[in-house]
PDB file of N, CA and C in Angstrom:
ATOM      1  N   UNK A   1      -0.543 -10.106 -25.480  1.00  0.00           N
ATOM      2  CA  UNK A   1       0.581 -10.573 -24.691  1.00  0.00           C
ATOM      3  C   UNK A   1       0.922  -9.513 -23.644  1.00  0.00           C
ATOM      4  N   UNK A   2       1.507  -9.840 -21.835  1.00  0.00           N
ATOM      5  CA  UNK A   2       1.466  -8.896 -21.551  1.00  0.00           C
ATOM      6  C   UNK A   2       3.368  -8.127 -21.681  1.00  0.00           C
ATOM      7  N   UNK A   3       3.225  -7.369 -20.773  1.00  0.00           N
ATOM      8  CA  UNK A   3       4.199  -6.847 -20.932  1.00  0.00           C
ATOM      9  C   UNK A   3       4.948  -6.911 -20.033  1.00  0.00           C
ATOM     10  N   UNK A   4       6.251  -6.851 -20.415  1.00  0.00           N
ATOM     11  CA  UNK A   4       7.510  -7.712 -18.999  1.00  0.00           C
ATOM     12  C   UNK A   4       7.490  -6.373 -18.092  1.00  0.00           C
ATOM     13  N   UNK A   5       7.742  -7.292 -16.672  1.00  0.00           N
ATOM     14  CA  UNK A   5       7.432  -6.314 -15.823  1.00  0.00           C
ATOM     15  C   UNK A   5       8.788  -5.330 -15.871  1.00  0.00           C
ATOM     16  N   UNK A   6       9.072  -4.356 -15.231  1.00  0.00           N
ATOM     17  CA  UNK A   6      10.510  -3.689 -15.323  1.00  0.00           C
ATOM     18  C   UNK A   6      10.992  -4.100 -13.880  1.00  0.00           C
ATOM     19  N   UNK A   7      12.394  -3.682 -13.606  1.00  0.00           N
ATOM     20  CA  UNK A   7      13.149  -3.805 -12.193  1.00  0.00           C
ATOM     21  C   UNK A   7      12.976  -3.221 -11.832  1.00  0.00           C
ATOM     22  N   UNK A   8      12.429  -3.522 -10.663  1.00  0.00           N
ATOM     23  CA  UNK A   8      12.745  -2.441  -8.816  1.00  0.00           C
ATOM     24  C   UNK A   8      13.753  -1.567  -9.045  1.00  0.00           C
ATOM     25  N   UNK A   9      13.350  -0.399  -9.236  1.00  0.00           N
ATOM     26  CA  UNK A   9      14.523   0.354  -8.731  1.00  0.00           C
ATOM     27  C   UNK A   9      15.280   0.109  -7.248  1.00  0.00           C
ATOM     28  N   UNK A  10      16.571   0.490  -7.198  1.00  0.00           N
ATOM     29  CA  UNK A  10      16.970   0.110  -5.716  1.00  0.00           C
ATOM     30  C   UNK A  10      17.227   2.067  -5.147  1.00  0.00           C
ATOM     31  N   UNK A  11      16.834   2.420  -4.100  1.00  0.00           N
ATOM     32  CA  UNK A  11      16.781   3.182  -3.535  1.00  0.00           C
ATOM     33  C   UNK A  11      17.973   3.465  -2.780  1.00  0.00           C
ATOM     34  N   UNK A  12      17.982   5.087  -3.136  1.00  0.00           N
ATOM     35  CA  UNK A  12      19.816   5.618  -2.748  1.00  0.00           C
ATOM     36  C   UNK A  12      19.403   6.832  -1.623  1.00  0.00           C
ATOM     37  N   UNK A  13      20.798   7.332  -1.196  1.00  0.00           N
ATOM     38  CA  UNK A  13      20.068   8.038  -0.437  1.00  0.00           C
ATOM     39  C   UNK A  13      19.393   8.780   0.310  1.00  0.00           C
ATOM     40  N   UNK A  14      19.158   9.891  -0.094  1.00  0.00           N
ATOM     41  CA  UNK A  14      17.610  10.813   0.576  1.00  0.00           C
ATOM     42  C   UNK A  14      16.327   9.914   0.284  1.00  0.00           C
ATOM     43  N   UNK A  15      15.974   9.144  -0.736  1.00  0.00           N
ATOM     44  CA  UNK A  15      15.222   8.280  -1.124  1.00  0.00           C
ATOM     45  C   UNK A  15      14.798   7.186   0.017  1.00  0.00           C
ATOM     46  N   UNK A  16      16.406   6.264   0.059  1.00  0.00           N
ATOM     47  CA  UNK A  16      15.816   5.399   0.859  1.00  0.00           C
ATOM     48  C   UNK A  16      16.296   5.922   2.266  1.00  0.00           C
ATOM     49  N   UNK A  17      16.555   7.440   2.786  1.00  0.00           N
ATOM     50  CA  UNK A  17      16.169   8.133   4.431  1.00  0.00           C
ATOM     51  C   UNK A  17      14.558   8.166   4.552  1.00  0.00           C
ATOM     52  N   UNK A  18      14.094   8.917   3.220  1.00  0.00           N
ATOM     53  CA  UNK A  18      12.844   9.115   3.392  1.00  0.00           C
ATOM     54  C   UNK A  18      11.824   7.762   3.406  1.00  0.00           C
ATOM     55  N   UNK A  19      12.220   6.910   2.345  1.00  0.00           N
ATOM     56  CA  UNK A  19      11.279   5.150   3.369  1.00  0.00           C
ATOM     57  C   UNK A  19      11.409   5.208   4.324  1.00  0.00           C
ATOM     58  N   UNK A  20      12.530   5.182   4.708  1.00  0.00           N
ATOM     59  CA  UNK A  20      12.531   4.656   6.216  1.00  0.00           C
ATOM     60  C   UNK A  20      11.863   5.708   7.300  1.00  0.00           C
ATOM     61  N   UNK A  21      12.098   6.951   7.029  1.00  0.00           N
ATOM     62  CA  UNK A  21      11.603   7.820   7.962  1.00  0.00           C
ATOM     63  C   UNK A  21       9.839   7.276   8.180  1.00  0.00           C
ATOM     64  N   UNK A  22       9.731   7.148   6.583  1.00  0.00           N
ATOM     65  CA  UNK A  22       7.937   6.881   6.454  1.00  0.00           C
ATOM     66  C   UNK A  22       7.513   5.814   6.920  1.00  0.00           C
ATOM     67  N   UNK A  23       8.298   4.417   7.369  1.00  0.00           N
ATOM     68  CA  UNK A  23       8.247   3.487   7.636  1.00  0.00           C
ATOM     69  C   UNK A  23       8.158   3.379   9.282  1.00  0.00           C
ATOM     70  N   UNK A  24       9.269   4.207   9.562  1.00  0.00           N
ATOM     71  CA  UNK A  24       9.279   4.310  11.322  1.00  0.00           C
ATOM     72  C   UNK A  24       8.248   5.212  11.480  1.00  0.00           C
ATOM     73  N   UNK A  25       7.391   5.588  10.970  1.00  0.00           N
ATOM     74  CA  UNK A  25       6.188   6.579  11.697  1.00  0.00           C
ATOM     75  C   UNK A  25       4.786   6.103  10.810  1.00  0.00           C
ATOM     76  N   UNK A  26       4.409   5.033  10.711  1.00  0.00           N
ATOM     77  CA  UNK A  26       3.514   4.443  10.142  1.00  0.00           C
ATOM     78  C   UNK A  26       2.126   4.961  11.116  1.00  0.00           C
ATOM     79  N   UNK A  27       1.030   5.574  10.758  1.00  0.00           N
ATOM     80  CA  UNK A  27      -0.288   6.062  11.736  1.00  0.00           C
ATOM     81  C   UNK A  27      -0.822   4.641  11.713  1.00  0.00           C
ATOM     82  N   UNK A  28      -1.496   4.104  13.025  1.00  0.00           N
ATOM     83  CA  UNK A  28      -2.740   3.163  13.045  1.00  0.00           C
ATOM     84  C   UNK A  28      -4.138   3.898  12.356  1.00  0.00           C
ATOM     85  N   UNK A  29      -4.562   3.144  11.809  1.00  0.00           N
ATOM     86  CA  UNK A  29      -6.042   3.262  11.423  1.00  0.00           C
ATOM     87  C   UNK A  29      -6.989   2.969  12.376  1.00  0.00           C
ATOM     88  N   UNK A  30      -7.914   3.837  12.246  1.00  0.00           N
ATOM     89  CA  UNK A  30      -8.817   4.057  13.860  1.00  0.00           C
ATOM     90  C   UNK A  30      -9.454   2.425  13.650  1.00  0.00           C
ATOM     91  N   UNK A  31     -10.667   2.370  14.539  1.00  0.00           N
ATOM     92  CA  UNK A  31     -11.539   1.257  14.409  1.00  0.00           C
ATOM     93  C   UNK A  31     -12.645   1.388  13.576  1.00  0.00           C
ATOM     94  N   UNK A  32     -13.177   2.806  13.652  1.00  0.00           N
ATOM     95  CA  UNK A  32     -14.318   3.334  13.117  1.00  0.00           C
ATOM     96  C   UNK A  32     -13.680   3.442  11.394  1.00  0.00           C
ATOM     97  N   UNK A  33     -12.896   4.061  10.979  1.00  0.00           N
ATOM     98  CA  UNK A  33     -11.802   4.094   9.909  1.00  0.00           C
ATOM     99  C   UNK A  33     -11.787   3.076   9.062  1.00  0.00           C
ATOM    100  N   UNK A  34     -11.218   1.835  10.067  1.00  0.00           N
ATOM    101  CA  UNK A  34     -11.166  -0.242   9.729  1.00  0.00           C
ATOM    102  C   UNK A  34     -12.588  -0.341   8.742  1.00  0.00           C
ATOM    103  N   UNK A  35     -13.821   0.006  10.078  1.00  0.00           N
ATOM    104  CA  UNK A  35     -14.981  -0.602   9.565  1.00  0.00           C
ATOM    105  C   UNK A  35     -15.403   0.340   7.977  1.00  0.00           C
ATOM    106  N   UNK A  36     -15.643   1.570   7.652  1.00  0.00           N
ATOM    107  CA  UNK A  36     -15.463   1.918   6.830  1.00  0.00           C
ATOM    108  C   UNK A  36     -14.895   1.731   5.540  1.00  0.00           C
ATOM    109  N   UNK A  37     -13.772   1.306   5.859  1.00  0.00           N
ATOM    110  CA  UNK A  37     -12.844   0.525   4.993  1.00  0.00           C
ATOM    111  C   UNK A  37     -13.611  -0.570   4.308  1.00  0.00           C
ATOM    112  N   UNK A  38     -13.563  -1.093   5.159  1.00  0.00           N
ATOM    113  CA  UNK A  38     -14.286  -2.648   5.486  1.00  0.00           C
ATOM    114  C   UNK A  38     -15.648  -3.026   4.407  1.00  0.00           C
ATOM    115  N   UNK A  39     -16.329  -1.596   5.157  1.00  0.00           N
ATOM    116  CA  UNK A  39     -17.760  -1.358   4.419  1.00  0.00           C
ATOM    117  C   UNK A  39     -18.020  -1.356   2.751  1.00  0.00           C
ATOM    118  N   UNK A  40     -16.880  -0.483   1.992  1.00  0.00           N
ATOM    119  CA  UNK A  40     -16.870   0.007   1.115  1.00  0.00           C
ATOM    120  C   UNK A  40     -16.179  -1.188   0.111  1.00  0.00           C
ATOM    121  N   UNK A  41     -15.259  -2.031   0.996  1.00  0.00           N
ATOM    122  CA  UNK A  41     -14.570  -2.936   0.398  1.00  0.00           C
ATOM    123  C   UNK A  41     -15.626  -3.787  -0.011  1.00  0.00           C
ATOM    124  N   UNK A  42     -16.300  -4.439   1.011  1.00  0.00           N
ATOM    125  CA  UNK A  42     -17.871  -5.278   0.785  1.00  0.00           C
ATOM    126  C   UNK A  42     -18.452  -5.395  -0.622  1.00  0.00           C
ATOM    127  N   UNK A  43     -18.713  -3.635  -1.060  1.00  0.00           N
ATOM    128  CA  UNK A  43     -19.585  -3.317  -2.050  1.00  0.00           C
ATOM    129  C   UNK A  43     -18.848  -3.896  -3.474  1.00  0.00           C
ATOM    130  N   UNK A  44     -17.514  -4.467  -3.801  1.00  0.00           N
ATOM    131  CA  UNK A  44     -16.880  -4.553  -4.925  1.00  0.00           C
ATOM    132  C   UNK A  44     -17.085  -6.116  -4.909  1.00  0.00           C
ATOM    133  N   UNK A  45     -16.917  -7.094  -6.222  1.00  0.00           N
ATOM    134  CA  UNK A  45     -16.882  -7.922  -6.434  1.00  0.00           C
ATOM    135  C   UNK A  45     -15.845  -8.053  -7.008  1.00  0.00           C
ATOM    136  N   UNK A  46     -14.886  -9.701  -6.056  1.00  0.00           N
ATOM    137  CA  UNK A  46     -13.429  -9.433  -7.020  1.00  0.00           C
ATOM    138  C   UNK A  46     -13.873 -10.380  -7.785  1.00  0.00           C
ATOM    139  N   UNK A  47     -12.882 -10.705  -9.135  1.00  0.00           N
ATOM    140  CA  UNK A  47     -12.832 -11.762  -9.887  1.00  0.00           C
ATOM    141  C   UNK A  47     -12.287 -12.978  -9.274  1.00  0.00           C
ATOM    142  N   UNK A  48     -11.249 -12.686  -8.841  1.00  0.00           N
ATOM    143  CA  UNK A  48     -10.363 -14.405  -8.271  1.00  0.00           C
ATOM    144  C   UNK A  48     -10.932 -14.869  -7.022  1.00  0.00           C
ATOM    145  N   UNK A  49     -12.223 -14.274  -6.144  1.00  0.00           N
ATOM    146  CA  UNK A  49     -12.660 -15.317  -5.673  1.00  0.00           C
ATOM    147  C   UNK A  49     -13.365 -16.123  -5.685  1.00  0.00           C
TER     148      UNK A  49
END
């Protein structure tokens, strides 16, 4: 059987300054980066599809 999930903590705050700081300065991922990604993702087989 599994196990109940727990609650979200709700975020107070230096906690939720620091999301947000991390949120407003999110880096793009290059293109070369993407494909890599991309590449490695390829190699796994999921179950649910």
């Amino acid at each position: 059987m599994a196990r109940p999930i727990k609650e979200t903590p709700i975020l107070k705050r230096k906690d939720a300054q620091r999301f947000f700081e991390k949120m407003d300065n999110i880096q793009k991922v290059s293109p070369e980066e993407l494909a890599r990604i991309k590449r490695n993702a390829s190699r796994y087989v999921f179950v649910n599809d």
